[in-house]
Protein backbone atom coordinates (compact mmCIF):
# COMPACT_ATOMS: atom_id res chain seq x y z
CA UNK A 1 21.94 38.60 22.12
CA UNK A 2 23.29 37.64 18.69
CA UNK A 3 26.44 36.00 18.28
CA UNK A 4 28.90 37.49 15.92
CA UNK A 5 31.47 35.48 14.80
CA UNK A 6 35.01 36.87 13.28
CA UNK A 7 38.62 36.25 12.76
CA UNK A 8 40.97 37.79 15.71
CA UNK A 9 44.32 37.44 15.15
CA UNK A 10 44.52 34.13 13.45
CA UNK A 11 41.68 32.65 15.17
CA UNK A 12 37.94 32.01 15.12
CA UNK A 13 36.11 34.00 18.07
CA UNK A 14 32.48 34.35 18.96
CA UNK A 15 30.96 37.07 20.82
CA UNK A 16 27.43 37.29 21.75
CA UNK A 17 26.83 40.98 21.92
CA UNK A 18 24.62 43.51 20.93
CA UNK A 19 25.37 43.93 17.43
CA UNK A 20 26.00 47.92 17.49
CA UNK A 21 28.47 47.26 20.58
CA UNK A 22 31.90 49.24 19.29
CA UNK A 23 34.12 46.57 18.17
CA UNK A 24 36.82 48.74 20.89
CA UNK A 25 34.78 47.46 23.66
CA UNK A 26 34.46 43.76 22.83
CA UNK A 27 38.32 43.66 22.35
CA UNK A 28 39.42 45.23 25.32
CA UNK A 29 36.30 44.75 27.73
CA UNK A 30 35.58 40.92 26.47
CA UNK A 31 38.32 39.57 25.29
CA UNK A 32 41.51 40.93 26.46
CA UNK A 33 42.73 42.32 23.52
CA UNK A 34 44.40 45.53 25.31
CA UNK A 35 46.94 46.93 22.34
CA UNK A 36 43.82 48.88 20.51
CA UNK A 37 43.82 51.91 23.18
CA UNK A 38 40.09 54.64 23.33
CA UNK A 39 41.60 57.59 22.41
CA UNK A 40 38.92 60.44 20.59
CA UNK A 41 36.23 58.09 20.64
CA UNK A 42 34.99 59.24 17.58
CA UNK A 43 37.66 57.61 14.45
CA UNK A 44 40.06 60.69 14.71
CA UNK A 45 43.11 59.75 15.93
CA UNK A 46 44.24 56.26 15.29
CA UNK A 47 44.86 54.45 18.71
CA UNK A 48 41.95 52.34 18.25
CA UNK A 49 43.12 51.28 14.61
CA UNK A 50 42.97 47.25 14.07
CA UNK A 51 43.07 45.64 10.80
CA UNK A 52 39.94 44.23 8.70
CA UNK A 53 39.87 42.59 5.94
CA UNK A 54 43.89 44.01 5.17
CA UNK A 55 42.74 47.64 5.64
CA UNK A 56 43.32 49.94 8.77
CA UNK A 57 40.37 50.78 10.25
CA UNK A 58 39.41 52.43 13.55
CA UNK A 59 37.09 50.13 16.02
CA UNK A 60 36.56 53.04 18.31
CA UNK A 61 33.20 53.59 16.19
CA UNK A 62 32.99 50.09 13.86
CA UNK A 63 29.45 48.23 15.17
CA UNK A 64 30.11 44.98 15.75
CA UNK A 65 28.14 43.33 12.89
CA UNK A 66 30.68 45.11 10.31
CA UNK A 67 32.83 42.75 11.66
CA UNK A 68 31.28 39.57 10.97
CA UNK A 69 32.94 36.95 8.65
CA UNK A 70 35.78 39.12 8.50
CA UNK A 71 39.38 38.58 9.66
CA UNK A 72 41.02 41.35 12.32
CA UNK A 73 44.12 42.04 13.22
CA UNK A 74 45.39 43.88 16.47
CA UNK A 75 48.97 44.92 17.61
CA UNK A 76 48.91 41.90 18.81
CA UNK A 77 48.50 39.74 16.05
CA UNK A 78 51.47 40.98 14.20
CA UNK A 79 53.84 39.59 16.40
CA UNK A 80 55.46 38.14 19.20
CA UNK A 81 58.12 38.83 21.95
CA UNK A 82 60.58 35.86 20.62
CA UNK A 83 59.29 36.79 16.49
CA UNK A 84 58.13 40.26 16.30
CA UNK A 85 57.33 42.06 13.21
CA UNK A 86 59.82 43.46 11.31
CA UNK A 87 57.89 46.41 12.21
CA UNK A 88 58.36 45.92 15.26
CA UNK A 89 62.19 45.88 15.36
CA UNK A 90 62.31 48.56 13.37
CA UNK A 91 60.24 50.84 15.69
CA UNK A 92 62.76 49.55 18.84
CA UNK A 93 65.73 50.60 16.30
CA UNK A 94 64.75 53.90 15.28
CA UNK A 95 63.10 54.63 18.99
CA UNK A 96 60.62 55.38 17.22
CA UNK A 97 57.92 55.92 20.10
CA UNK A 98 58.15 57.57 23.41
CA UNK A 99 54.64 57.01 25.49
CA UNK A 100 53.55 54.34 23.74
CA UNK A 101 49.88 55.31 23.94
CA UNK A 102 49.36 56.19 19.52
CA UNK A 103 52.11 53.16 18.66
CA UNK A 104 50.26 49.89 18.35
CA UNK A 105 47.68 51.86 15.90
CA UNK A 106 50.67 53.43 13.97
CA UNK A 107 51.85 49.83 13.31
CA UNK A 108 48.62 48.58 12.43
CA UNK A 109 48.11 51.86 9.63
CA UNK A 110 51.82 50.90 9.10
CA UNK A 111 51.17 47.11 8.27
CA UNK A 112 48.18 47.51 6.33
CA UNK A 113 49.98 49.69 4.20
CA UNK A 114 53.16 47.46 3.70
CA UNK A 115 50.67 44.63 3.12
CA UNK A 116 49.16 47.03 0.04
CA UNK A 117 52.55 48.30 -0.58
CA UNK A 118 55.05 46.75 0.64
CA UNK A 119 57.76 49.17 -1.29
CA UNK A 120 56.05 53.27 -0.29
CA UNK A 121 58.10 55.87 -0.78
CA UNK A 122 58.44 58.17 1.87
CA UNK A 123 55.34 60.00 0.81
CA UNK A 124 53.30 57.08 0.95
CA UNK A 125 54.30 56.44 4.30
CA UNK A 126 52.91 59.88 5.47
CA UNK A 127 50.28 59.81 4.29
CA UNK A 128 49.37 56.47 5.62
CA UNK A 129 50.10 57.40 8.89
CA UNK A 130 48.57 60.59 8.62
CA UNK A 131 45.01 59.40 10.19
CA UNK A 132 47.51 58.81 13.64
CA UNK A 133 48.05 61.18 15.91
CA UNK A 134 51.32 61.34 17.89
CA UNK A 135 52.06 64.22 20.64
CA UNK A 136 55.24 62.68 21.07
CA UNK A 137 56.25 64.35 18.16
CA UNK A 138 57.86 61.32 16.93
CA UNK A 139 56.70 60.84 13.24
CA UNK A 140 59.87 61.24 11.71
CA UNK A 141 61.59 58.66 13.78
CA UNK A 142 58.39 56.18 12.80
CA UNK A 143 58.22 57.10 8.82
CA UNK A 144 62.28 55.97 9.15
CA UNK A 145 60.83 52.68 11.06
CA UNK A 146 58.39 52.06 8.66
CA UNK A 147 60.92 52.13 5.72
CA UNK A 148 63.14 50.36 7.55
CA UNK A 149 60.75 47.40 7.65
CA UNK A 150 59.94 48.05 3.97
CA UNK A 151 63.78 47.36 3.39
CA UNK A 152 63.58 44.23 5.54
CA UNK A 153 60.80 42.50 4.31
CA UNK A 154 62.10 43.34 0.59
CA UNK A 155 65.68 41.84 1.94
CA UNK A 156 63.65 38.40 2.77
């Protein structure tokens, strides 16, 4: 098997994998990585989205050679317990979630945005998150979060 070599959350990681293995799998069956959640299984619905490359991207269906030489970010590269994210607090402050199970890839669509943009309007926001799906029902509590940490990181 090939090895594919990539940026994961601030480090260097090699894999030797088949090279069409989804990128969902080697995180969470190979390396730990358990904040991208299988949801659709076919790019709908955002649980699986990581970061590459500064974009939001679902690795339900990414191969693993489209990841190659590139840098990825999961939930749990953002941040930490002790430092989290702006984002982070923001989504604790406007209890923003309820289950859990859509959050991590609503801060990763929400983080790739505010790395693009890091002043949306409202608008913006929604339609950012708009590739997420929530049956919480919580999207207005998390488009508040996410301006929230717009705010924040402007403040800095």
């Amino acid at each position: 098997m090939p090895t594919i070599q990539f940026q994961l959350n601030g480090a260097a990681i090699a894999v030797d994998t088949d090279p069409d293995h989804a990128l969902l799998d080697v995180l969470r069956g190979r390396l730990g990585i358990t904040g991208p959640h299988f949801g659709c299984g076919a790019g709908e619905c955002g649980a699986c989205h990581v970061i590459v490359d500064d974009r939001a991207m679902t690795s339900c269906d990414m191969p693993m050679w489209s990841v190659a030489d590139k840098d990825v970010v999961t939930v749990e590269g953002l941040g930490t317990a002790e430092r989290p994210h702006p984002l982070q607090r923001a989504f604790i402050a406007e209890q923003a979630m309820q289950c859990g199970y859509c959050v991590s890839g609503i801060l990763i669509s929400a983080a790739a945005l505010l790395k693009r943009n890091p002043s949306p309007t409202e608008a913006e926001v929604r339609t950012a998150l708009d590739r997420n799906l929530c049956r919480c029902g919580s999207h207005n509590r998390m488009v508040r979060a996410v301006l929230r940490a717009a705010s924040e990181m402007a403040a800095r």
